[in-house]
C-alpha atoms as a PDB file:
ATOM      1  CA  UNK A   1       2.506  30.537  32.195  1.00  0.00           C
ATOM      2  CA  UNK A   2       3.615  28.938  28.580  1.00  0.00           C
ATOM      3  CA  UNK A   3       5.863  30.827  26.673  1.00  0.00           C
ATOM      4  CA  UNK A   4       5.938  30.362  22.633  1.00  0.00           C
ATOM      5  CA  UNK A   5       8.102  27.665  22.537  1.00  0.00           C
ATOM      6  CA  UNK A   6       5.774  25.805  24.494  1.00  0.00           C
ATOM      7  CA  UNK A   7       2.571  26.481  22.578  1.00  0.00           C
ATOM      8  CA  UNK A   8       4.920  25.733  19.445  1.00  0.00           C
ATOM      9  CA  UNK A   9       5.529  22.363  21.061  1.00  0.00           C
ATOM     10  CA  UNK A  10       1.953  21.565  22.027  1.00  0.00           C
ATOM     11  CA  UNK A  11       0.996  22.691  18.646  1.00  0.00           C
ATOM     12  CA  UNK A  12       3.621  20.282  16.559  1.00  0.00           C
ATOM     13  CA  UNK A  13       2.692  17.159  19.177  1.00  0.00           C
ATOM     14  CA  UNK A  14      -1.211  17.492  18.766  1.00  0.00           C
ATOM     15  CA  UNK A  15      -0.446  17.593  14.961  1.00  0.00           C
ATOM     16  CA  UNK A  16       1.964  14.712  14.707  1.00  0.00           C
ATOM     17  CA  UNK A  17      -0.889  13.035  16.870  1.00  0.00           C
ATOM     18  CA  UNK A  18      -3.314  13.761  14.163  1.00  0.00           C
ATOM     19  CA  UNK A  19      -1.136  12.442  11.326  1.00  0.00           C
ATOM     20  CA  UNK A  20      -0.371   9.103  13.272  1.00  0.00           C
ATOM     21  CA  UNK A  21      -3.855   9.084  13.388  1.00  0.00           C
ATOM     22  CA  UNK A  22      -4.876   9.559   9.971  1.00  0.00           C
ATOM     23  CA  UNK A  23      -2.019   6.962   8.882  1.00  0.00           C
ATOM     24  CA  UNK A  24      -3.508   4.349  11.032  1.00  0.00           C
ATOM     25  CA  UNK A  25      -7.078   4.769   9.608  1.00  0.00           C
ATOM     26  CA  UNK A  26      -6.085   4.429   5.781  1.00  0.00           C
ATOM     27  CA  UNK A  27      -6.161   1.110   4.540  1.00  0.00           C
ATOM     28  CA  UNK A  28      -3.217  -0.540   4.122  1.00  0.00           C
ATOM     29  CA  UNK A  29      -1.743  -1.130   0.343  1.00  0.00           C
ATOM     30  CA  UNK A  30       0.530  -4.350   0.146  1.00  0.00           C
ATOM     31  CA  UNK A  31       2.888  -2.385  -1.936  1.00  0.00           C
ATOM     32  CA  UNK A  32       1.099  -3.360  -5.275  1.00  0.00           C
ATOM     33  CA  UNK A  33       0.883  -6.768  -4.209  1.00  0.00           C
ATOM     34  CA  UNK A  34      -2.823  -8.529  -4.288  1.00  0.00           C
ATOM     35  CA  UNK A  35      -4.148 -11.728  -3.169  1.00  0.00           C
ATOM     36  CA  UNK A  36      -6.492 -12.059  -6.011  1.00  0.00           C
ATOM     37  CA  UNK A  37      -6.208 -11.620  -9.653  1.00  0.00           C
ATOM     38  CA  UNK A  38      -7.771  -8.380 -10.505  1.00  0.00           C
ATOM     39  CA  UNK A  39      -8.820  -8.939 -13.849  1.00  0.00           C
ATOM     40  CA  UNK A  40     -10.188 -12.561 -13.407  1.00  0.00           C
ATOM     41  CA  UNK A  41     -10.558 -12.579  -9.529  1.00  0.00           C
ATOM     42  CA  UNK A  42      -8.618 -16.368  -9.005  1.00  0.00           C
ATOM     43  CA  UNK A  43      -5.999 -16.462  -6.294  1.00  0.00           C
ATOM     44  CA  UNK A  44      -2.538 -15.420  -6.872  1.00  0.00           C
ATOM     45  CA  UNK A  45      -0.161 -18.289  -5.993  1.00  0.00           C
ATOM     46  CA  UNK A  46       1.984 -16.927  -2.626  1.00  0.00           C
ATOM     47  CA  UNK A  47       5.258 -18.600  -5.101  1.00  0.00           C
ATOM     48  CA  UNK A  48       4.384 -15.182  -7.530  1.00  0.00           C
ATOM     49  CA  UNK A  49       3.522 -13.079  -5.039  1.00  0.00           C
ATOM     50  CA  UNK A  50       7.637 -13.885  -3.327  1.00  0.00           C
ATOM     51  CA  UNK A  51       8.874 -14.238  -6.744  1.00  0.00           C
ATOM     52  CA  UNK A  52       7.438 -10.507  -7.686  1.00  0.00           C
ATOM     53  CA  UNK A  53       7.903  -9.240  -4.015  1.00  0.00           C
ATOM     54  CA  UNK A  54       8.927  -5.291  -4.346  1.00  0.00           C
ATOM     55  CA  UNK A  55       7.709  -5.314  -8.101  1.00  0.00           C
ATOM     56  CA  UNK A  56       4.048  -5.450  -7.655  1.00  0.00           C
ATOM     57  CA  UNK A  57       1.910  -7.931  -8.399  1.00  0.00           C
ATOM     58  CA  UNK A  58      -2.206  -7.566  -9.426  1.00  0.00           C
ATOM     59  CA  UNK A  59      -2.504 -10.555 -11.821  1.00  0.00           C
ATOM     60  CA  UNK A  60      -2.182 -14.019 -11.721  1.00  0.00           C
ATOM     61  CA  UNK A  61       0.218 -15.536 -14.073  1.00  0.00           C
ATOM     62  CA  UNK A  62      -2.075 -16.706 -17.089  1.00  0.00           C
ATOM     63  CA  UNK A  63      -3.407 -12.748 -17.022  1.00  0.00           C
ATOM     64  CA  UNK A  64      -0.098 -10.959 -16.907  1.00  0.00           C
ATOM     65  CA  UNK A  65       0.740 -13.384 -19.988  1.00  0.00           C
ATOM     66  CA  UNK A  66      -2.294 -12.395 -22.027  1.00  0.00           C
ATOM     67  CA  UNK A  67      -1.671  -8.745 -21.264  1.00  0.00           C
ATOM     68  CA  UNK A  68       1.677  -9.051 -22.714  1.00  0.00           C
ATOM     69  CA  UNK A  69       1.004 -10.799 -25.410  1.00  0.00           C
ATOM     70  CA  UNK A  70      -1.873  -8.185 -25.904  1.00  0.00           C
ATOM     71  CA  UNK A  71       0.184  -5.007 -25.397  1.00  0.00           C
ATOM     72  CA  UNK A  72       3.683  -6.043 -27.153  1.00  0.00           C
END
């Protein structure tokens, strides 16, 4: 017969189970980083994507430029 520890066990194991489960289904984010441009849609070069590694990265060079140009 389980006592409560057990069924407090069981419990916590079937819900980590669920939440390694609902991880796994999401779709992975590369930490900012895209492989096209998202205003103009061209590649991003894999150099910028290193160079801005841990930054983010969503636009290619000549994009980034003319956003800050626009903005400051």
């Amino acid at each position: 017969m389980a006592d409560n520890a057990d069924r407090a066990n069981d419990l916590v194991l079937e819900l980590m189970e669920r939440m390694e489960q609902a991880l796994a289904a999401r779709t992975p984010v590369m930490s900012r980083m895209a492989v096209d441009c998202e205003d103009c849609g061209d590649p991003i070069p894999p150099k910028r994507l290193e160079a801005m590694k841990g930054q983010g990265c969503t636009l290619c060079l000549e994009c980034q430029g003319y956003h800050e140009r626009r903005v400051g």
